[in-house]
N, C-alpha and C. Protein backbone atom coordinates (compact mmCIF):
# COMPACT_ATOMS: atom_id res chain seq x y z
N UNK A 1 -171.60 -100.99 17.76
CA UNK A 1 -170.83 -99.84 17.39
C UNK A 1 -169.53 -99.85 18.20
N UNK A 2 -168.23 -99.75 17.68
CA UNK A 2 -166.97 -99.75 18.03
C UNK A 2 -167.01 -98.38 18.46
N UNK A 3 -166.36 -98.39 19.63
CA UNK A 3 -165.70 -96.61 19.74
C UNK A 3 -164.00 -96.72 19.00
N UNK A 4 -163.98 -95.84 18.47
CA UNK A 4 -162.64 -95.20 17.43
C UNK A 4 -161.60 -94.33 18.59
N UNK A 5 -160.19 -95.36 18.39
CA UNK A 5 -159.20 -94.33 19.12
C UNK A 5 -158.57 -93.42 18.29
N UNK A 6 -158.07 -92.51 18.85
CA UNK A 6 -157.81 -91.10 18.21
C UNK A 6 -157.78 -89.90 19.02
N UNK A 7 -156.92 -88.93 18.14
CA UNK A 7 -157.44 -87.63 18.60
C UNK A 7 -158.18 -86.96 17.73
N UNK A 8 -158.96 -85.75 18.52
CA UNK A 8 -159.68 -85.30 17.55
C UNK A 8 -159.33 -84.02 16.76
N UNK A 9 -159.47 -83.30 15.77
CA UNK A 9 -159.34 -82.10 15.53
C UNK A 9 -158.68 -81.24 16.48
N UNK A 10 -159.42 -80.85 17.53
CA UNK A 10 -160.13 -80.26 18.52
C UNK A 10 -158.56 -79.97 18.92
N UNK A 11 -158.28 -81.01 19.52
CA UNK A 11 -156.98 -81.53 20.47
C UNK A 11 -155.68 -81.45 20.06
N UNK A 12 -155.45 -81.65 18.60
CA UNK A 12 -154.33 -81.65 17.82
C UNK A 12 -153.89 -80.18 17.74
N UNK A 13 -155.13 -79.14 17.29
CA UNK A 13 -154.53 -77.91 17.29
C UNK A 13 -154.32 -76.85 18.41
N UNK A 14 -154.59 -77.93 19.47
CA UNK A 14 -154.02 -76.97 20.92
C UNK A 14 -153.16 -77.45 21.22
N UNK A 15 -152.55 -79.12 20.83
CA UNK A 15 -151.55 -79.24 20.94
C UNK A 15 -150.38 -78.33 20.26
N UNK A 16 -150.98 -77.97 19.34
CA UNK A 16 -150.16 -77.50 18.31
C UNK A 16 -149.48 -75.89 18.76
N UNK A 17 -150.72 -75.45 19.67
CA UNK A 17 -150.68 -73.74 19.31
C UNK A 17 -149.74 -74.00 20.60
N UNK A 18 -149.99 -74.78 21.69
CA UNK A 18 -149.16 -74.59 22.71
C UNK A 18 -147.41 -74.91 22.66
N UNK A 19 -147.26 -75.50 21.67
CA UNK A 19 -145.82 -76.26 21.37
C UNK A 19 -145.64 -74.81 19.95
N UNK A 20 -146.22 -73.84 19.79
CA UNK A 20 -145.89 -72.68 19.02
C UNK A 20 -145.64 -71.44 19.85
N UNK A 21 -146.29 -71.50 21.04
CA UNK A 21 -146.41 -70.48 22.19
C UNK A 21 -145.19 -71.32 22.88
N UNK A 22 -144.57 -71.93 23.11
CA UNK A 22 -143.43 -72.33 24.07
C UNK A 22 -141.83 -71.92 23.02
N UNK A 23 -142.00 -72.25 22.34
CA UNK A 23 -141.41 -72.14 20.90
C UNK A 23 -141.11 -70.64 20.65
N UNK A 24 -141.76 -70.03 20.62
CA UNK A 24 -141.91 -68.44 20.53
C UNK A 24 -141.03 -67.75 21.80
N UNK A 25 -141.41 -68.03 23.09
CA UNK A 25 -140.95 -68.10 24.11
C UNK A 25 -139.31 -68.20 24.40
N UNK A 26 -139.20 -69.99 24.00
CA UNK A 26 -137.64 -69.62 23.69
C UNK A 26 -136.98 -69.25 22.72
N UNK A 27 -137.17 -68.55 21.88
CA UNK A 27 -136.63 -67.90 20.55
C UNK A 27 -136.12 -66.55 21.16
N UNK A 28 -137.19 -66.00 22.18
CA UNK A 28 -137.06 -64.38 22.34
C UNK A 28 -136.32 -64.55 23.12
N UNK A 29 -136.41 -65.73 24.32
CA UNK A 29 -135.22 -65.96 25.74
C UNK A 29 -133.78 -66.06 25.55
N UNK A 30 -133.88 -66.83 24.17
CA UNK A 30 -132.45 -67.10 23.53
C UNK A 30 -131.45 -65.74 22.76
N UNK A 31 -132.51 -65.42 22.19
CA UNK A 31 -131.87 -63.75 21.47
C UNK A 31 -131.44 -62.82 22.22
N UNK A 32 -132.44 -62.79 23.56
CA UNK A 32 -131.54 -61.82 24.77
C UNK A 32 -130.42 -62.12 25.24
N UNK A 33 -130.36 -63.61 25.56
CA UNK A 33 -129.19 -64.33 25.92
C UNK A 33 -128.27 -64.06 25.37
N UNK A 34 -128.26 -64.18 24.21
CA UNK A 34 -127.23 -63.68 22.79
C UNK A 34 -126.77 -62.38 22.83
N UNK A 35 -127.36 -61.50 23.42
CA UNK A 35 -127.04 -59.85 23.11
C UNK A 35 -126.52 -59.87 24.48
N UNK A 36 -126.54 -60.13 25.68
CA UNK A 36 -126.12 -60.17 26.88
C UNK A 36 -124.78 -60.58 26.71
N UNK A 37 -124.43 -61.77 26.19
CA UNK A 37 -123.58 -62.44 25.80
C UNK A 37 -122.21 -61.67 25.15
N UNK A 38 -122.95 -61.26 23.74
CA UNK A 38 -122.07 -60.08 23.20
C UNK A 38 -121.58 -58.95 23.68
N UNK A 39 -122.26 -58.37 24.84
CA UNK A 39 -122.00 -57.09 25.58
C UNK A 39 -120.79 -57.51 26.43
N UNK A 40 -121.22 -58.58 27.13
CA UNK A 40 -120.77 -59.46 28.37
C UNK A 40 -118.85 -59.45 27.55
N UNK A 41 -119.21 -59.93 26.19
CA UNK A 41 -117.42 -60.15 25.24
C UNK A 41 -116.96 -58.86 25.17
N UNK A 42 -117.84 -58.02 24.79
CA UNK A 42 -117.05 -56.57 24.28
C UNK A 42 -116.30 -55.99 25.68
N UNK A 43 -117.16 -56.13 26.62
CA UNK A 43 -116.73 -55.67 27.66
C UNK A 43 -114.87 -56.16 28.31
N UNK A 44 -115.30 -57.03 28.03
CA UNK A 44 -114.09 -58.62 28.32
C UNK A 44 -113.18 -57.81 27.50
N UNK A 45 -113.06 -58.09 25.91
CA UNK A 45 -112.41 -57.81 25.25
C UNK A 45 -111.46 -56.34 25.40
N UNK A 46 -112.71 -55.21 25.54
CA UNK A 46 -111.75 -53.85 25.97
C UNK A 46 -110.89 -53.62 27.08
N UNK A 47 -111.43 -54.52 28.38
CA UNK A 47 -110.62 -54.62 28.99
C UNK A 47 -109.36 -55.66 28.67
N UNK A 48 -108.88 -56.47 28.08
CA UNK A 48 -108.02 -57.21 27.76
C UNK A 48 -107.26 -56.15 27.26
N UNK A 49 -107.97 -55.34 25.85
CA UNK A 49 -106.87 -54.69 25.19
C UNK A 49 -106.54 -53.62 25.85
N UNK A 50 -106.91 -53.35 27.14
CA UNK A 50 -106.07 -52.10 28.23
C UNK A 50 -105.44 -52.73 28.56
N UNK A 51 -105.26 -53.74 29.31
CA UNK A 51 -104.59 -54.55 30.09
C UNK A 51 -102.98 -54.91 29.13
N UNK A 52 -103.15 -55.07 27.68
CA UNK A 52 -101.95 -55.21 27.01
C UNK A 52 -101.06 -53.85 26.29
N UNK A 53 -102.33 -53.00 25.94
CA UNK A 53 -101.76 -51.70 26.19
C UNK A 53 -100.54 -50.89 27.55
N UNK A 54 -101.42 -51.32 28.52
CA UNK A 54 -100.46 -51.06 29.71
C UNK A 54 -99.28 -51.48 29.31
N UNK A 55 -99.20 -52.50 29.43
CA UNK A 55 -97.62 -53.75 29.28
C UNK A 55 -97.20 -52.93 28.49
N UNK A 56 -97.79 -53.00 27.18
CA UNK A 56 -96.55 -52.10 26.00
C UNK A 56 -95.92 -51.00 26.76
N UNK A 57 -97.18 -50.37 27.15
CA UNK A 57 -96.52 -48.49 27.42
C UNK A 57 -95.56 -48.84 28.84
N UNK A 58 -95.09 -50.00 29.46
CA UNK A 58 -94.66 -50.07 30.21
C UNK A 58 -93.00 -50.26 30.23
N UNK A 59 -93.37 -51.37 29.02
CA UNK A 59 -92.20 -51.61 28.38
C UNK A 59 -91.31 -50.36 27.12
N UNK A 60 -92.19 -49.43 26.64
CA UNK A 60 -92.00 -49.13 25.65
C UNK A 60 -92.00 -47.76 25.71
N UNK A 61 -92.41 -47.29 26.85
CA UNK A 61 -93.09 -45.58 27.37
C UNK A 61 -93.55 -45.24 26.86
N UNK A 62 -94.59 -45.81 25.86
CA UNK A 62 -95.57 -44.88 24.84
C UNK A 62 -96.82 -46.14 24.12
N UNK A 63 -97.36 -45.47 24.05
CA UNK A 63 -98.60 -46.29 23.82
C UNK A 63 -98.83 -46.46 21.78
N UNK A 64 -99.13 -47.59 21.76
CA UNK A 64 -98.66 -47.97 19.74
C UNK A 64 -99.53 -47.04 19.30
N UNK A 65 -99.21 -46.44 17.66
CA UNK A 65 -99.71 -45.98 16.76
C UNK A 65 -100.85 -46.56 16.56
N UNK A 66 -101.68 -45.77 16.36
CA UNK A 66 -103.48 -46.23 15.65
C UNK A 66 -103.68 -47.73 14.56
N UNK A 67 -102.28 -47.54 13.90
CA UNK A 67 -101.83 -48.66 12.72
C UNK A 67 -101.67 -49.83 13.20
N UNK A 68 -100.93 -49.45 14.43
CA UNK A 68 -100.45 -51.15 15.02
C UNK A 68 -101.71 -51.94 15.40
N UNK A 69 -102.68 -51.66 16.03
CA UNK A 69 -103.65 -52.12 16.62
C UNK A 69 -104.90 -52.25 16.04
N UNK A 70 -105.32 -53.19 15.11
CA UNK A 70 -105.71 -53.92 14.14
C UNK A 70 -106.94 -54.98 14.61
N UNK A 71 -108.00 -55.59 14.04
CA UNK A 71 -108.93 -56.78 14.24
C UNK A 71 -107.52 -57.44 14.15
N UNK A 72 -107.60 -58.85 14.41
CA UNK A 72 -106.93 -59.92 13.98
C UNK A 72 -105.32 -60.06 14.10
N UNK A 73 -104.62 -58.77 14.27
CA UNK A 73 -103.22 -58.64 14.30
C UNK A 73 -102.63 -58.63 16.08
N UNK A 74 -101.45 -58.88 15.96
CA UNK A 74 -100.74 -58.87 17.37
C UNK A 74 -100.33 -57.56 17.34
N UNK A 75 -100.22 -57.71 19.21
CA UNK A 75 -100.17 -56.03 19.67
C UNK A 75 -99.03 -57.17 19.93
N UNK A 76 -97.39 -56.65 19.34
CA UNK A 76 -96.16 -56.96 19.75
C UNK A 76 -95.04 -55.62 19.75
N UNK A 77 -93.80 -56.14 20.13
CA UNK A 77 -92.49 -54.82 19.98
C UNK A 77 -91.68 -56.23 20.58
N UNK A 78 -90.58 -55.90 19.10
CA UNK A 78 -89.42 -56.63 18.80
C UNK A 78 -90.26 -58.40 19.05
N UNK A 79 -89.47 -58.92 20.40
CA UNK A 79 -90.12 -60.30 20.31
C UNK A 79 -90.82 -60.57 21.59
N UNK A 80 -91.22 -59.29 21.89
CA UNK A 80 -92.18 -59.17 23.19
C UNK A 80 -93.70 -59.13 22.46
N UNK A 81 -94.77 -60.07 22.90
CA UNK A 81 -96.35 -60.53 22.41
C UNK A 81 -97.01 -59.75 23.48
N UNK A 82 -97.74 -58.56 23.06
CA UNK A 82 -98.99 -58.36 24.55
C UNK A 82 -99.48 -59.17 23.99
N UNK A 83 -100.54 -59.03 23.24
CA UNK A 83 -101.87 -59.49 22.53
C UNK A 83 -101.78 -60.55 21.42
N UNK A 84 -101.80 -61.93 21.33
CA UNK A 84 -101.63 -62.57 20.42
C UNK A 84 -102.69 -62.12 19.17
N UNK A 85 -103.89 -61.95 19.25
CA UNK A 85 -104.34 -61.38 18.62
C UNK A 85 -105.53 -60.26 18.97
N UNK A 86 -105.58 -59.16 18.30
CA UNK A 86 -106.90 -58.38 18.77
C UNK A 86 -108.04 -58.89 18.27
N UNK A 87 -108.79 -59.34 19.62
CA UNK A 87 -110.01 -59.44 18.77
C UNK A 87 -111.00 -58.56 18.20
N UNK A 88 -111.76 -58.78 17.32
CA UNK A 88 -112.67 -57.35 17.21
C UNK A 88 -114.07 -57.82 17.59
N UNK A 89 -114.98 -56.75 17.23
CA UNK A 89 -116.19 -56.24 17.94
C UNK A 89 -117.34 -57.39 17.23
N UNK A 90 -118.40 -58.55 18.17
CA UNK A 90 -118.56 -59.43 18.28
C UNK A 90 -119.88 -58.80 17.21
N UNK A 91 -119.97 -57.99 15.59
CA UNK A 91 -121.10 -57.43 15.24
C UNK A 91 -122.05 -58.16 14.69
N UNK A 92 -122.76 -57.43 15.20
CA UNK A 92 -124.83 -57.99 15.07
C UNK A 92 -125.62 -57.18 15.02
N UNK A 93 -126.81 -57.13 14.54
CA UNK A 93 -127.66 -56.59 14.40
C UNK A 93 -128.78 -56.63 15.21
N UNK A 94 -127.86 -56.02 16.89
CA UNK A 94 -129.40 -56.81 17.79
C UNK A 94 -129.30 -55.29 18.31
N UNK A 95 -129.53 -54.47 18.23
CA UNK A 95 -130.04 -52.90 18.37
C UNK A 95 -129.32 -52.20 18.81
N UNK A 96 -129.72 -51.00 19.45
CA UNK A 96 -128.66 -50.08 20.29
C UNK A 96 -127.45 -49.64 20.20
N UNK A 97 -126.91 -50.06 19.30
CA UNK A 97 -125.12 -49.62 18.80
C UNK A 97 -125.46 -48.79 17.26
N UNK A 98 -125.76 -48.09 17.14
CA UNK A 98 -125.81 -47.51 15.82
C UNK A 98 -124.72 -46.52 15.57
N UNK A 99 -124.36 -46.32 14.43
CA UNK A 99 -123.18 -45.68 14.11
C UNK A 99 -121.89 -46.03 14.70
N UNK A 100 -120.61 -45.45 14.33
CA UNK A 100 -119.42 -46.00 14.62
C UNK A 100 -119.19 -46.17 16.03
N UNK A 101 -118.72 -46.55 16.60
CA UNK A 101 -118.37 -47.88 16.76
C UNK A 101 -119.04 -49.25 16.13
N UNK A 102 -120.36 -48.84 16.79
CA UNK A 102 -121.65 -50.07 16.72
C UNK A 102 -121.52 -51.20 15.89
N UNK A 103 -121.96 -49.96 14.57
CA UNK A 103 -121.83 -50.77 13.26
C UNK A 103 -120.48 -51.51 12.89
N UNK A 104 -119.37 -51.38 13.54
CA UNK A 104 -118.06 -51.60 12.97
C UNK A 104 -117.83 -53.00 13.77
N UNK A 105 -116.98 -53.87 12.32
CA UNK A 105 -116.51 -55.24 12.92
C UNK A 105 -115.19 -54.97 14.02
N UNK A 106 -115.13 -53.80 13.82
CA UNK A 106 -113.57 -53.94 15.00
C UNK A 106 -113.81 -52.65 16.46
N UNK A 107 -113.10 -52.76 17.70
CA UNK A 107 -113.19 -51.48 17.93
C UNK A 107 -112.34 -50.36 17.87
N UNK A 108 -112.98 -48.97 17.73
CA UNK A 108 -112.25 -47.53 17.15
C UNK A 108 -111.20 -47.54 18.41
N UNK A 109 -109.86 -47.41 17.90
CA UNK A 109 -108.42 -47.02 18.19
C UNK A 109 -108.11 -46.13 18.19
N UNK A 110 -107.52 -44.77 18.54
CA UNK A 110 -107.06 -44.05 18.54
C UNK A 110 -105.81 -44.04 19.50
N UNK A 111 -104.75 -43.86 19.16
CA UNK A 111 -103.46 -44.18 20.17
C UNK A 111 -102.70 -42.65 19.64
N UNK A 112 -101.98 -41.52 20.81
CA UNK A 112 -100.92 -41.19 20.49
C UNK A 112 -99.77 -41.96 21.33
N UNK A 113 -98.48 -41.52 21.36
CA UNK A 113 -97.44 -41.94 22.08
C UNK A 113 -97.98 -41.58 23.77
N UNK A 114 -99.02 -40.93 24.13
CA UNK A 114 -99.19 -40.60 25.78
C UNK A 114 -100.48 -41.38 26.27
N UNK A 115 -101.20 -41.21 24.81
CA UNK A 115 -102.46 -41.73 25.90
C UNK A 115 -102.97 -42.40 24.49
N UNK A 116 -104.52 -43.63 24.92
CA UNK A 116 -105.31 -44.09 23.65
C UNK A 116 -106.50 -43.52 23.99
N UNK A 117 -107.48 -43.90 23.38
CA UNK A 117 -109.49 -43.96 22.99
C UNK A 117 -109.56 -45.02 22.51
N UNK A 118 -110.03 -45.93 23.39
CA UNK A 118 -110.76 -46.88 22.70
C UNK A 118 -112.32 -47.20 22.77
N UNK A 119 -112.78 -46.92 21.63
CA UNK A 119 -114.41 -46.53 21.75
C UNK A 119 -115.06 -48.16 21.15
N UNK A 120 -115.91 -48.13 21.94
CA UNK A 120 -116.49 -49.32 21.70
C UNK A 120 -118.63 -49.55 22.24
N UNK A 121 -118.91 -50.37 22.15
CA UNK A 121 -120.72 -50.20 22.28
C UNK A 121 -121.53 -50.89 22.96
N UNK A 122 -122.58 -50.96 24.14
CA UNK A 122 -123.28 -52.03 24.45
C UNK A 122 -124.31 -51.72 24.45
N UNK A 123 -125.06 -52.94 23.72
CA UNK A 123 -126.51 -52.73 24.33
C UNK A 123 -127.54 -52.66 25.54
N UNK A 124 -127.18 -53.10 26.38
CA UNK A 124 -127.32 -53.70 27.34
C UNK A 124 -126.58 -53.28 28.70
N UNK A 125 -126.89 -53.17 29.87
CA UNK A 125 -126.08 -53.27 31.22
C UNK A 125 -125.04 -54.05 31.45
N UNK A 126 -124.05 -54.00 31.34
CA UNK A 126 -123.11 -55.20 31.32
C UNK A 126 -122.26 -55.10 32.88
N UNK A 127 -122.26 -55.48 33.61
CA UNK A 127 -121.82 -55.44 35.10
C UNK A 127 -122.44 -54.02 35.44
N UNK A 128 -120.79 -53.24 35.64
CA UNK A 128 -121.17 -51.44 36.08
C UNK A 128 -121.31 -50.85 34.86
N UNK A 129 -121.29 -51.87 33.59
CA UNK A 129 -121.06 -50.53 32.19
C UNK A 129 -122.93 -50.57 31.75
N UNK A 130 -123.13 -49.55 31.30
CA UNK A 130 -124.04 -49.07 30.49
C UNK A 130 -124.48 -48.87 29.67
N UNK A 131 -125.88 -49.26 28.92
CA UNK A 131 -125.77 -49.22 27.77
C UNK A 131 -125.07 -47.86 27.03
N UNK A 132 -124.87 -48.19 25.72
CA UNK A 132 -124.90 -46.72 25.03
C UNK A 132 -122.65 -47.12 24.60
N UNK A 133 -122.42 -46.09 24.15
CA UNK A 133 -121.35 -46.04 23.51
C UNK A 133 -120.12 -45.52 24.45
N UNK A 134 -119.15 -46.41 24.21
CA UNK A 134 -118.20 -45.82 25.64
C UNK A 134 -116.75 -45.77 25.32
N UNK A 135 -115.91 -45.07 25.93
CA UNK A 135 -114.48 -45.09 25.86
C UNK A 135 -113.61 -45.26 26.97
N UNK A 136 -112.46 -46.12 26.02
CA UNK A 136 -111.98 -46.69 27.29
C UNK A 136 -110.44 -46.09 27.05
N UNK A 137 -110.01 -45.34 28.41
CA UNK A 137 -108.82 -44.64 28.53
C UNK A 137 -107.89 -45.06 29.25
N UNK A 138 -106.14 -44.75 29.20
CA UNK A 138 -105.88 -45.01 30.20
C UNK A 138 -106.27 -44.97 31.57
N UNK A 139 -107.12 -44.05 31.91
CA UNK A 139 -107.96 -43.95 32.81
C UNK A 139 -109.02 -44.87 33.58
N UNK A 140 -109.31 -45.22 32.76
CA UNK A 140 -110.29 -46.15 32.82
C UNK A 140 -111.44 -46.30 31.70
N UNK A 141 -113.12 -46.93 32.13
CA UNK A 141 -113.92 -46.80 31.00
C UNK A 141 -114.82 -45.66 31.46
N UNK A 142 -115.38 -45.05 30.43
CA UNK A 142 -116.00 -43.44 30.56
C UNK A 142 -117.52 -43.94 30.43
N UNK A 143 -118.40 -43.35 31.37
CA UNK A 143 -120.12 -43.81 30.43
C UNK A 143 -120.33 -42.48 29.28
N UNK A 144 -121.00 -42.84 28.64
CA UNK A 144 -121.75 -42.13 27.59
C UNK A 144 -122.38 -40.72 28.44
């Protein structure tokens, strides 16, 4: 009688369940990563667009119309560039941002000539910011 090499049944499907349990594992590690990530940009991003806001109102003594400040468009005056382009709001469907801002591909603008609102969303702890929905003023950023 030969003994037979192989695996058996037995062996194959614990190989199996364990390479489904590791698998599972990094799927959920990766998706947090991802939403961290996105918070981590929005955050980035609002501060950028204060940072070019300033410049304008510096140059310009007044802070742009709601119109000027756009997803995708330049924050400019005459042939002065703050912002080559605004970026907008990095949207996904990974929780905690519901309603406007949240849901929106860009973030909410509001500018008069003295002061802006710029409202924007995180899920997540992002340095000192907090989750939940926030605005960012000349002032600075506001928690929820």
């Amino acid at each position: 009688m030969t003994k037979q090499k192989g695996f058996t049944l037995i062996e194959l499907l614990v190989v199996i369940v364990i390479i489904g349990i590791l698998a599972t594992l990094a799927t959920v590690t990766l998706s947090s990563a991802r939403a961290k990530a996105r918070d981590a940009r929005r955050v980035s991003d609002v501060k950028q667009i204060q940072t070019a806001l300033e410049l304008y109102y510096n140059d310009v003594t007044s802070y742009p119309a709601t119109a000027l400040v756009s997803t995708n468009l330049a924050l400019f005056n005459g042939t002065t560039t703050y912002m080559a382009k605004i970026p907008g709001n990095p949207l996904t469907s990974d929780g905690g941002c519901t309603g406007s801002p949240g849901t929106l591909s860009y973030y909410l603008y509001t500018g008069t000539s003295t002061s802006y609102s710029l409202q924007y969303c995180v899920t997540g702890t992002t340095g000192n910011v907090t989750a939940g929905t926030h605005t960012a003023t000349p002032g600075g950023i506001t928690d929820p």
